[in-house]
PDB file of N, CA and C in Angstrom:
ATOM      1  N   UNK A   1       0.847  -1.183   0.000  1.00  0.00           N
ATOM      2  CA  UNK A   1       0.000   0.000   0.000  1.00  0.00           C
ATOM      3  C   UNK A   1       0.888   1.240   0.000  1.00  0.00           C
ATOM      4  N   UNK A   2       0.672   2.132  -0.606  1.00  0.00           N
ATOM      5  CA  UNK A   2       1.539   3.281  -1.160  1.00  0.00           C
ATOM      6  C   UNK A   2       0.398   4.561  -0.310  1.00  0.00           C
ATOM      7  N   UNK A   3       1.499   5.648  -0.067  1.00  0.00           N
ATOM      8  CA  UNK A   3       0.774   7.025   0.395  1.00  0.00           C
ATOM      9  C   UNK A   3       0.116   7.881  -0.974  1.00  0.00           C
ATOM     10  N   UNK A   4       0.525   7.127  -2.327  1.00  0.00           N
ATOM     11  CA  UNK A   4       0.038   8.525  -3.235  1.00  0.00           C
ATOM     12  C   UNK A   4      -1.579   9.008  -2.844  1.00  0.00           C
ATOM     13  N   UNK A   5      -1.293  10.149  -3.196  1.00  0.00           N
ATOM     14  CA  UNK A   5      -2.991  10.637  -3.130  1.00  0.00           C
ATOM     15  C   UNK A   5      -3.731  10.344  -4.820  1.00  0.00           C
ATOM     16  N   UNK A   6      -4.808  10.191  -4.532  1.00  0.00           N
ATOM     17  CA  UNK A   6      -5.621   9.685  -6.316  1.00  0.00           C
ATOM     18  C   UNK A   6      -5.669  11.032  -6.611  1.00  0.00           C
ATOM     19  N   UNK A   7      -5.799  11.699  -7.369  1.00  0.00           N
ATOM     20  CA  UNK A   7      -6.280  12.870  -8.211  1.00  0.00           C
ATOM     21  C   UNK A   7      -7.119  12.657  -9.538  1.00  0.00           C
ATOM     22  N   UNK A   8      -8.131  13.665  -9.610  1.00  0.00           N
ATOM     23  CA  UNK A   8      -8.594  13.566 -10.647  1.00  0.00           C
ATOM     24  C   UNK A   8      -8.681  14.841 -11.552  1.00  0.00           C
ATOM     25  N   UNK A   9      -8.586  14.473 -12.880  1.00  0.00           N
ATOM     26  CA  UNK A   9      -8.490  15.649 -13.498  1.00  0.00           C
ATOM     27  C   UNK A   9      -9.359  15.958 -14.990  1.00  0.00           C
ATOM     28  N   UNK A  10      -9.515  16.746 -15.536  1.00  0.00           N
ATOM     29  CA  UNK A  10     -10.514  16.886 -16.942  1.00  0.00           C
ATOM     30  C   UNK A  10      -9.194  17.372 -17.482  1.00  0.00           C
ATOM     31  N   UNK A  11      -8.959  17.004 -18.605  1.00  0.00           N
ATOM     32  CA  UNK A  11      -8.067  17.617 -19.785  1.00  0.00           C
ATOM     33  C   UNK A  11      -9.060  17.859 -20.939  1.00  0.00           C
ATOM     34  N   UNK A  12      -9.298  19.300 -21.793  1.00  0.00           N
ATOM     35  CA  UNK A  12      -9.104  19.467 -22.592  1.00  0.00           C
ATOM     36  C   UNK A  12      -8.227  19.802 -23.795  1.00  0.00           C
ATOM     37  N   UNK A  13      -8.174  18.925 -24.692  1.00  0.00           N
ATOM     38  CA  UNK A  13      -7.383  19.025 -25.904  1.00  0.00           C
ATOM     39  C   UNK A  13      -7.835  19.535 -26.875  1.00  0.00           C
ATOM     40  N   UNK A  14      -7.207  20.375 -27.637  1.00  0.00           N
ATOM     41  CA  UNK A  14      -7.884  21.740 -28.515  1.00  0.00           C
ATOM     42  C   UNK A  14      -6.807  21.581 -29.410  1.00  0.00           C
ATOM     43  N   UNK A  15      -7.495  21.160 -31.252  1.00  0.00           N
ATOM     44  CA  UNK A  15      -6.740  21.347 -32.513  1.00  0.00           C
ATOM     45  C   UNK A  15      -7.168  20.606 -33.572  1.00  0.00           C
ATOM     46  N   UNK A  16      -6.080  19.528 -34.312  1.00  0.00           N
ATOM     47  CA  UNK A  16      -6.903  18.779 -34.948  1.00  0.00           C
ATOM     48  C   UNK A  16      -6.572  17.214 -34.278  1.00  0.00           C
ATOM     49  N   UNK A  17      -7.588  16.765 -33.630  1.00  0.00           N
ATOM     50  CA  UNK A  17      -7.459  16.110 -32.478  1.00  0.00           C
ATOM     51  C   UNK A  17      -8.864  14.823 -32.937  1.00  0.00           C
ATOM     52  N   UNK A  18      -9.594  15.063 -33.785  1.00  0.00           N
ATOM     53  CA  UNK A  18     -10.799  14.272 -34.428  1.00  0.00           C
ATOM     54  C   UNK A  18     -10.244  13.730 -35.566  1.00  0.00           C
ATOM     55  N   UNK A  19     -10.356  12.208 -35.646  1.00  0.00           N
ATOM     56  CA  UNK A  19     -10.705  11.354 -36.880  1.00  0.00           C
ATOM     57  C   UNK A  19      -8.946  11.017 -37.175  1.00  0.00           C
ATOM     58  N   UNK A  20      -8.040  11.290 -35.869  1.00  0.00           N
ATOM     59  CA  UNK A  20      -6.563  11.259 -36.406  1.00  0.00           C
ATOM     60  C   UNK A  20      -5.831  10.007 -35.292  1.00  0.00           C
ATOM     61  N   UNK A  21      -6.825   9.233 -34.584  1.00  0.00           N
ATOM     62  CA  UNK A  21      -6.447   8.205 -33.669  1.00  0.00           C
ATOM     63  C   UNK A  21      -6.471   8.691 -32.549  1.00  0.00           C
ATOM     64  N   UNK A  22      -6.654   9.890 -31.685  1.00  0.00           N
ATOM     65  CA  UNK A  22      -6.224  10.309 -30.784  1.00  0.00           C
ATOM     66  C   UNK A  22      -6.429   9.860 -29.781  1.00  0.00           C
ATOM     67  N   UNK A  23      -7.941   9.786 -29.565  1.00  0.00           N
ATOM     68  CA  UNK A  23      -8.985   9.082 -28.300  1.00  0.00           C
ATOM     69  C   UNK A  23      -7.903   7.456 -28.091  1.00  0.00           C
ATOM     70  N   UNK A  24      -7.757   6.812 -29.283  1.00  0.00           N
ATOM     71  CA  UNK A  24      -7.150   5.408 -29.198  1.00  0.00           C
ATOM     72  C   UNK A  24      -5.864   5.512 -28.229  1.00  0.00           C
ATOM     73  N   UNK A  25      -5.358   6.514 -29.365  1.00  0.00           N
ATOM     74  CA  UNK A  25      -3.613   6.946 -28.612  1.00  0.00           C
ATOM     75  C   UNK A  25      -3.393   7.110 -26.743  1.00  0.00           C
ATOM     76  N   UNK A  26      -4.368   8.526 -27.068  1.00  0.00           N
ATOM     77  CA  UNK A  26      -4.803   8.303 -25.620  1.00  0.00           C
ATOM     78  C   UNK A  26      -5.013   7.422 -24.904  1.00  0.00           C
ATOM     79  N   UNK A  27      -5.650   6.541 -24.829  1.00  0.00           N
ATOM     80  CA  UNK A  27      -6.313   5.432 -24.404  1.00  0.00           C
ATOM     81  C   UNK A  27      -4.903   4.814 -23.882  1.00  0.00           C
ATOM     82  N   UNK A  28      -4.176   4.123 -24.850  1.00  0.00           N
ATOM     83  CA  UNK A  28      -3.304   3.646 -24.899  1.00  0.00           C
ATOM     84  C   UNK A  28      -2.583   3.938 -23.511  1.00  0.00           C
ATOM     85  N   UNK A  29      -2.397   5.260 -23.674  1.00  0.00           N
ATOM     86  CA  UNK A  29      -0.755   5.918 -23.108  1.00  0.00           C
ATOM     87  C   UNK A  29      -1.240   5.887 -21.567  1.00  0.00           C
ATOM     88  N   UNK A  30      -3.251   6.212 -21.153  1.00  0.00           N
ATOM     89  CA  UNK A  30      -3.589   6.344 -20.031  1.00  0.00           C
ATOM     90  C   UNK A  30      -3.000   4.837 -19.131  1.00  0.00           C
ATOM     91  N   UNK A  31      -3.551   4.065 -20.252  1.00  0.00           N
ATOM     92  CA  UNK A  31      -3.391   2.436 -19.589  1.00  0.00           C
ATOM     93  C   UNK A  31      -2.029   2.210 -19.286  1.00  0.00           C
ATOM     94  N   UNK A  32      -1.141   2.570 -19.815  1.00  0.00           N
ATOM     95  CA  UNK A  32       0.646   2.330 -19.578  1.00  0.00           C
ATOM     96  C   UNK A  32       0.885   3.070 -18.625  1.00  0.00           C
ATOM     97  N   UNK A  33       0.238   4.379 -18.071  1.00  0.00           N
ATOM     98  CA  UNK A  33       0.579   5.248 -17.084  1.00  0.00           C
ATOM     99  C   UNK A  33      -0.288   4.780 -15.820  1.00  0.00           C
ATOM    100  N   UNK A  34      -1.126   4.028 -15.693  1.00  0.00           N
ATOM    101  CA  UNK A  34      -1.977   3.513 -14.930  1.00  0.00           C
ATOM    102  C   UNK A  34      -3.251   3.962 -14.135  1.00  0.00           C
ATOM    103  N   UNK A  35      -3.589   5.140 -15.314  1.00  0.00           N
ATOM    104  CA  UNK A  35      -4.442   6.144 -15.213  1.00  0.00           C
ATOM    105  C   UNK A  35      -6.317   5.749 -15.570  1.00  0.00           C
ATOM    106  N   UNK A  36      -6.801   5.776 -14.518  1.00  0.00           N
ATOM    107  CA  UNK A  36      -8.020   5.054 -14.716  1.00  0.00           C
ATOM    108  C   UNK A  36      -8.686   6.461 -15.722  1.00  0.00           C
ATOM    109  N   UNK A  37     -10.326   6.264 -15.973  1.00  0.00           N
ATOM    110  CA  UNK A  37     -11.173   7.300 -16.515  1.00  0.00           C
ATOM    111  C   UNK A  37     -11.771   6.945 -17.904  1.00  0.00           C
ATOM    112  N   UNK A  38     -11.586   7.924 -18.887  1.00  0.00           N
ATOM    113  CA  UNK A  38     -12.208   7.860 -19.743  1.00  0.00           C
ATOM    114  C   UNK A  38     -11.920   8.991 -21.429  1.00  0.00           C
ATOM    115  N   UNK A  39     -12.036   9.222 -22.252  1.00  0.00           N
ATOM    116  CA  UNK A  39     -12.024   9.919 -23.309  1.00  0.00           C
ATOM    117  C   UNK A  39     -12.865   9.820 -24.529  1.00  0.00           C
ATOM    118  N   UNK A  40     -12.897  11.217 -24.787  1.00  0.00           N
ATOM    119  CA  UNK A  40     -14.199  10.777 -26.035  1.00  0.00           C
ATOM    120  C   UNK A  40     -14.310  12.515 -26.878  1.00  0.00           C
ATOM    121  N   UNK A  41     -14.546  12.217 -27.716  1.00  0.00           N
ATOM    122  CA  UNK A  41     -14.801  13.728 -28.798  1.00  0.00           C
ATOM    123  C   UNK A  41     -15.663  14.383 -28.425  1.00  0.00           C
ATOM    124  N   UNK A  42     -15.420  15.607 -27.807  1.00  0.00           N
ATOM    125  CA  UNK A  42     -16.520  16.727 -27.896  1.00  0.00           C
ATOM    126  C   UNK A  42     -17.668  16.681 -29.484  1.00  0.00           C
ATOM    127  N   UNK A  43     -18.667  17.599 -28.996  1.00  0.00           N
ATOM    128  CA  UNK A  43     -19.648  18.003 -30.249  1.00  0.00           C
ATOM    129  C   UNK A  43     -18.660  18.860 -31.185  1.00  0.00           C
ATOM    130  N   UNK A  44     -18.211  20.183 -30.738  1.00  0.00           N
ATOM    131  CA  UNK A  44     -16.708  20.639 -31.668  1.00  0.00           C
ATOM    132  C   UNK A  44     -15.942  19.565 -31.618  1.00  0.00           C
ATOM    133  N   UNK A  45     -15.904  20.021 -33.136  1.00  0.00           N
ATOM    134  CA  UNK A  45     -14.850  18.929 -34.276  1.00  0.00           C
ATOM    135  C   UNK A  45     -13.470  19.330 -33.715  1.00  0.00           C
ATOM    136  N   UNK A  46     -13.285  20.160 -33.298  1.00  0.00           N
ATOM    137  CA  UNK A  46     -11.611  20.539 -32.326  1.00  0.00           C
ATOM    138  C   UNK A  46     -10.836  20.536 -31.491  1.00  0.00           C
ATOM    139  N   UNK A  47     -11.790  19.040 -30.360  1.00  0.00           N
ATOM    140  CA  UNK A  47     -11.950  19.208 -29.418  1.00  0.00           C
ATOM    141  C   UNK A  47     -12.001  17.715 -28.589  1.00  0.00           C
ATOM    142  N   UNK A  48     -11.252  17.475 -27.587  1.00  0.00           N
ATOM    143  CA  UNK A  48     -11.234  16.161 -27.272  1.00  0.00           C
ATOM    144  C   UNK A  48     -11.409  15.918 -25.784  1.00  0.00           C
ATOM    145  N   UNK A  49     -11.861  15.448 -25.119  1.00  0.00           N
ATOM    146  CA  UNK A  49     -12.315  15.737 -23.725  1.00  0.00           C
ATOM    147  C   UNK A  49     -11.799  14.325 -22.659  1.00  0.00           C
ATOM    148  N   UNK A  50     -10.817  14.429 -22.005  1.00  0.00           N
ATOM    149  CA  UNK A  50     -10.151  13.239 -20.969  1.00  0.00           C
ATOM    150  C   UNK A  50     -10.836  13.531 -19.792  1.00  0.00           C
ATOM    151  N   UNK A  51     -11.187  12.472 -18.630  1.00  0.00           N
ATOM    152  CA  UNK A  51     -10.673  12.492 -17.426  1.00  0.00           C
ATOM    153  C   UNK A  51     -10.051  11.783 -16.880  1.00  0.00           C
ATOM    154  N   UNK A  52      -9.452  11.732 -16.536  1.00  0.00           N
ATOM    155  CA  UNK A  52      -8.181  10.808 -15.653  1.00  0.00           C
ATOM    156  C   UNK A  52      -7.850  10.971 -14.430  1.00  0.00           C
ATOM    157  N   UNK A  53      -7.795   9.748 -13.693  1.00  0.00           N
ATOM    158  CA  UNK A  53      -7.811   9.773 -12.351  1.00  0.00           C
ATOM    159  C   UNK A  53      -6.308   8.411 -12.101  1.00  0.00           C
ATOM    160  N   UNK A  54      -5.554   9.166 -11.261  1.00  0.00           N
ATOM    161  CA  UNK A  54      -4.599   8.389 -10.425  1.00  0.00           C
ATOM    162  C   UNK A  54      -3.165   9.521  -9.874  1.00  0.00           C
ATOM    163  N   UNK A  55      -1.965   9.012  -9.907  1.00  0.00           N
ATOM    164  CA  UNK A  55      -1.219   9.947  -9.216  1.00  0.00           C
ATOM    165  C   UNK A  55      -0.940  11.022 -10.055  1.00  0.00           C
ATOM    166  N   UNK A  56      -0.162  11.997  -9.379  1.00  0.00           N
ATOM    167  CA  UNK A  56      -0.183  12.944  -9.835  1.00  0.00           C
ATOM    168  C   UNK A  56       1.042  12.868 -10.934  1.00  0.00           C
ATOM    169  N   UNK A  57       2.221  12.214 -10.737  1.00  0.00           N
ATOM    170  CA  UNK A  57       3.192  12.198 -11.646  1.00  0.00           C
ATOM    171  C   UNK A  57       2.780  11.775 -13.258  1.00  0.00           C
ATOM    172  N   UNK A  58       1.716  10.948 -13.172  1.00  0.00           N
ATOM    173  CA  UNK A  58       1.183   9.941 -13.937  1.00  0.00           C
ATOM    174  C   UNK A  58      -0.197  11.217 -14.886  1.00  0.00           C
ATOM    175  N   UNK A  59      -0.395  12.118 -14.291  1.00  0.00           N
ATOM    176  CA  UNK A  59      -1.363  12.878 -14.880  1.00  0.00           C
ATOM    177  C   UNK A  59      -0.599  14.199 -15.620  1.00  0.00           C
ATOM    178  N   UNK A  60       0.262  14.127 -14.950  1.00  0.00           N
ATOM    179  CA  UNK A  60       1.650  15.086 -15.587  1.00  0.00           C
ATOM    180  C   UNK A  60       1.996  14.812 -16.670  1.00  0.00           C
ATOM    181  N   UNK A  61       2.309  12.937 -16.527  1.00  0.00           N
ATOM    182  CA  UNK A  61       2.803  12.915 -17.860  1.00  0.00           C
ATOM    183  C   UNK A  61       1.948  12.767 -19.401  1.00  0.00           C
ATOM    184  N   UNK A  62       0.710  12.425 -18.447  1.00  0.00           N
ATOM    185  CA  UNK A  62       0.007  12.758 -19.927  1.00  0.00           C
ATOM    186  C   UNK A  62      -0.653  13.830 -20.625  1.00  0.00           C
ATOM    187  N   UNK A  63      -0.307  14.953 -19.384  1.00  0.00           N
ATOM    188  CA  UNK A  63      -0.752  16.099 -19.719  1.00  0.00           C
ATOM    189  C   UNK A  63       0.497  16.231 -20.837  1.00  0.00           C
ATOM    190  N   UNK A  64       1.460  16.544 -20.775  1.00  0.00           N
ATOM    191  CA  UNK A  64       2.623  17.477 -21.463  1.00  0.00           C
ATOM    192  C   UNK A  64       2.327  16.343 -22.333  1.00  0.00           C
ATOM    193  N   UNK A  65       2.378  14.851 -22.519  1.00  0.00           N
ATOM    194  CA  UNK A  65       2.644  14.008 -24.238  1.00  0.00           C
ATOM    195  C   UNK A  65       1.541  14.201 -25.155  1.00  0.00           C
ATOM    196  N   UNK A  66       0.504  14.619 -24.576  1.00  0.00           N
ATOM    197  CA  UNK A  66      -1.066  15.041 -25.242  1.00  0.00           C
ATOM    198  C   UNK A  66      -0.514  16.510 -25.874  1.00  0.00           C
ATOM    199  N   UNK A  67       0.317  17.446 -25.446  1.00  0.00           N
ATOM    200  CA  UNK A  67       0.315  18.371 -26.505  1.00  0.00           C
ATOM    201  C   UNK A  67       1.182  18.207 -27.988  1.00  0.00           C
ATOM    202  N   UNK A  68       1.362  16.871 -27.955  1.00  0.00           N
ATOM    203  CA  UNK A  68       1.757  16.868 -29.157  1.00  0.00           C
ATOM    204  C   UNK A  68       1.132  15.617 -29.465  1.00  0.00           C
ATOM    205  N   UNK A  69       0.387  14.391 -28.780  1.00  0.00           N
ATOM    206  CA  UNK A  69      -0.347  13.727 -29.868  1.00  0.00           C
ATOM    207  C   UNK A  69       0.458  12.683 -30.826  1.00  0.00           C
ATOM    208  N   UNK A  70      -0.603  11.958 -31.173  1.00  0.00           N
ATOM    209  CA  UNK A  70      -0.027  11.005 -32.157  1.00  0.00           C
ATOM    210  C   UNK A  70       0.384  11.771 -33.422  1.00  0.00           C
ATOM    211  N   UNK A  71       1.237  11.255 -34.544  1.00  0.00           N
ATOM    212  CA  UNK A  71       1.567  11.559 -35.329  1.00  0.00           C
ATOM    213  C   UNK A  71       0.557  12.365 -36.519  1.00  0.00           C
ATOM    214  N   UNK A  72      -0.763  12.105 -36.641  1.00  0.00           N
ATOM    215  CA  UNK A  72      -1.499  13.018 -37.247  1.00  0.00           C
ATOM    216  C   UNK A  72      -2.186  13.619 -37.445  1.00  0.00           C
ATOM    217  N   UNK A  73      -2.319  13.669 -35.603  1.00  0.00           N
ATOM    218  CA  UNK A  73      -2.514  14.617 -34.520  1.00  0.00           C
ATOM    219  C   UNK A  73      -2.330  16.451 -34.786  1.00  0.00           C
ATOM    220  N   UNK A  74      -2.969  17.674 -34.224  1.00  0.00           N
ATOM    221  CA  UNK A  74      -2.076  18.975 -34.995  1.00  0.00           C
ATOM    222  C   UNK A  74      -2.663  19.540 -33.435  1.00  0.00           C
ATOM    223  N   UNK A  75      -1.842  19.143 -31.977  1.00  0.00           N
ATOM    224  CA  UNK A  75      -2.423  19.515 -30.612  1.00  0.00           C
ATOM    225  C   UNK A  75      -2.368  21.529 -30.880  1.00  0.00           C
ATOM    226  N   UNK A  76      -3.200  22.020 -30.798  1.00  0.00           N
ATOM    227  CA  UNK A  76      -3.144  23.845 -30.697  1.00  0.00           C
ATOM    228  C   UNK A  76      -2.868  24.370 -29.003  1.00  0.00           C
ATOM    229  N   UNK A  77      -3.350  23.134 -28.239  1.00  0.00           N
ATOM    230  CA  UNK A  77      -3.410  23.429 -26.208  1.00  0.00           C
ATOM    231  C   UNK A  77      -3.919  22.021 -25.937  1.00  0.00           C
ATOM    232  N   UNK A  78      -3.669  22.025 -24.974  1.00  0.00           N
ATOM    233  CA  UNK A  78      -3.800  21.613 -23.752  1.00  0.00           C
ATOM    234  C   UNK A  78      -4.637  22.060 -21.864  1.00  0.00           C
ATOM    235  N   UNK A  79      -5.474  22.035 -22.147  1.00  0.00           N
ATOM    236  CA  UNK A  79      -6.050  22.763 -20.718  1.00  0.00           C
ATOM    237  C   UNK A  79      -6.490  21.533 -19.465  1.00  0.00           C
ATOM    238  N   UNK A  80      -5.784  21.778 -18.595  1.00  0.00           N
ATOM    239  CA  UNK A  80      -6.003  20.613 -17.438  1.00  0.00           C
ATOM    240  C   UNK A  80      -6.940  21.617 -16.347  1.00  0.00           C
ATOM    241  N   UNK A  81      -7.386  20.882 -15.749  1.00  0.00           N
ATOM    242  CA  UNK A  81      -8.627  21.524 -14.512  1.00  0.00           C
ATOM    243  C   UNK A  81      -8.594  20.623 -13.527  1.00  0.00           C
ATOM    244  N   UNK A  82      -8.219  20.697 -12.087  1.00  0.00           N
ATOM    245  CA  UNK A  82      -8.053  19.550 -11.849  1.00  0.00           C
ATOM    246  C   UNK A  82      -9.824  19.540 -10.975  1.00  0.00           C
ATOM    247  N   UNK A  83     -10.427  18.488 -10.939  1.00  0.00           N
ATOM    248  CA  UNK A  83     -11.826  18.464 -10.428  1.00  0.00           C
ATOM    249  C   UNK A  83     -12.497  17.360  -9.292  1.00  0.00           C
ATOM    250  N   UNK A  84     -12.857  17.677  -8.432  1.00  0.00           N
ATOM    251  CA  UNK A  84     -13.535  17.040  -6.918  1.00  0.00           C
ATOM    252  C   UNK A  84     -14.525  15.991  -7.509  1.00  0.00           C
ATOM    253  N   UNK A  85     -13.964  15.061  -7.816  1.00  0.00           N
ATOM    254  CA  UNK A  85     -14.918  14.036  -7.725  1.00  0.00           C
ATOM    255  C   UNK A  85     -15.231  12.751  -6.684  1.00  0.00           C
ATOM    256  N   UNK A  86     -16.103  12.495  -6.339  1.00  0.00           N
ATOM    257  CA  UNK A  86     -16.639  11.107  -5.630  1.00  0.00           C
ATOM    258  C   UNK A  86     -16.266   9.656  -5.912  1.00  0.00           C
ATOM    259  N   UNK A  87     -16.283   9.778  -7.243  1.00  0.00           N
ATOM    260  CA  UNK A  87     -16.353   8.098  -8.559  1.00  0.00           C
ATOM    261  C   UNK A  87     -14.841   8.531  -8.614  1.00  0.00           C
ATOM    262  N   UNK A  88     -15.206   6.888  -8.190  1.00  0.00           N
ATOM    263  CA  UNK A  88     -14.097   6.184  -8.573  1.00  0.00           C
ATOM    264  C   UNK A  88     -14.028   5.425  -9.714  1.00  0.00           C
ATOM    265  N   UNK A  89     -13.149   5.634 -10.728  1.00  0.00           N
ATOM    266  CA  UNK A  89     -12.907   4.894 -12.254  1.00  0.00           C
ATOM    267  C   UNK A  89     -12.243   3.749 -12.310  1.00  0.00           C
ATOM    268  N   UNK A  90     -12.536   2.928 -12.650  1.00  0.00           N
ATOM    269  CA  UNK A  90     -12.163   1.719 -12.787  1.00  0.00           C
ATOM    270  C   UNK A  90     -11.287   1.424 -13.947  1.00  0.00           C
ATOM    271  N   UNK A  91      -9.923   1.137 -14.556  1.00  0.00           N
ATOM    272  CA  UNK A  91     -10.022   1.056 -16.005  1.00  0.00           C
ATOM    273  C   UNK A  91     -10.168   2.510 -16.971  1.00  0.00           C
ATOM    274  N   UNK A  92      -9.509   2.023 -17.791  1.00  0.00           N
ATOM    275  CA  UNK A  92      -9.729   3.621 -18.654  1.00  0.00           C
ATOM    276  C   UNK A  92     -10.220   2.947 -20.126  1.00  0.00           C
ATOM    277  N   UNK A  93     -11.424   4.078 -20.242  1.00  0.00           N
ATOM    278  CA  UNK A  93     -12.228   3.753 -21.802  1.00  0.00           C
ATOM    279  C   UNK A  93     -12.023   4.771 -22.729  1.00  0.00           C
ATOM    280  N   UNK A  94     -12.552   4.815 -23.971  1.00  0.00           N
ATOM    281  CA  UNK A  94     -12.549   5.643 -25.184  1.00  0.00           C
ATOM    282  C   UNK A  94     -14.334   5.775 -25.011  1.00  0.00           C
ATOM    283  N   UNK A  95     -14.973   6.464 -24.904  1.00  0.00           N
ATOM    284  CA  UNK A  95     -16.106   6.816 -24.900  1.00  0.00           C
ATOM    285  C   UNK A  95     -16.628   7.108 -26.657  1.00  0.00           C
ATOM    286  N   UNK A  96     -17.937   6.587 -26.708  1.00  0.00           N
ATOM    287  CA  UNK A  96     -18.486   6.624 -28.584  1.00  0.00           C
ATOM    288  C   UNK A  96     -19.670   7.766 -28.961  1.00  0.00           C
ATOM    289  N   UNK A  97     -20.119   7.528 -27.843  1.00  0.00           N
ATOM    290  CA  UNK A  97     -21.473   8.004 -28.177  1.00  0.00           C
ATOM    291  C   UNK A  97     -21.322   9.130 -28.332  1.00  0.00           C
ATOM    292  N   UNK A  98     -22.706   9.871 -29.066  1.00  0.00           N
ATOM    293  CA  UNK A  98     -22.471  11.050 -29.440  1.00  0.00           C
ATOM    294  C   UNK A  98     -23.038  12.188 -28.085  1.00  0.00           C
ATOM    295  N   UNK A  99     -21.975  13.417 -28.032  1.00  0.00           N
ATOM    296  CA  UNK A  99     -21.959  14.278 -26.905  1.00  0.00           C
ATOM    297  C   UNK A  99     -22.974  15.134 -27.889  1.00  0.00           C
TER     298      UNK A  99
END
């Protein structure tokens, strides 16, 4: 049993961030960092919406590798918020449905 504290956080990603793998990429990089939550495309086409929950080193690092994205990816920002939540995430998903 470890002292980290969980954190949770909303990242928005702002550019060309739709229809270029990103949500997947993401996905990916959350699960290797051991970052529970979720991701999925805003209604803007420019726009990509994370939350992620676990330590803080681990939310760091996917904050700063998200501004540049997979390869055909075009990241414009990055905006992290960090936010008080209750739920606990299990696992990290790519979310489909439409927002």
């Amino acid at each position: 049993m470890t002292n980290t504290e969980i954190k949770t956080y909303r990242l928005i990603i702002k550019g060309k961030v739709q229809n270029v793998g990103f949500r997947h990429w993401f996905s990916d990089l959350a699960i290797s960092l051991g970052l529970n939550g979720y991701v999925q495309n805003k209604q803007s086409k420019d726009e990509v919406e994370a939350i992620v929950q676990g330590d803080m080193q681990s939310i760091l690092s996917i904050t700063e590798k998200s501004k540049t994205g997979p390869h055909l990816a075009l990241v414009e920002g990055v905006i992290p918020s960090n936010i008080i939540s209750n739920v606990k995430y299990s696992g990290f998903i790519v979310k489909y449905e439409n927002n």
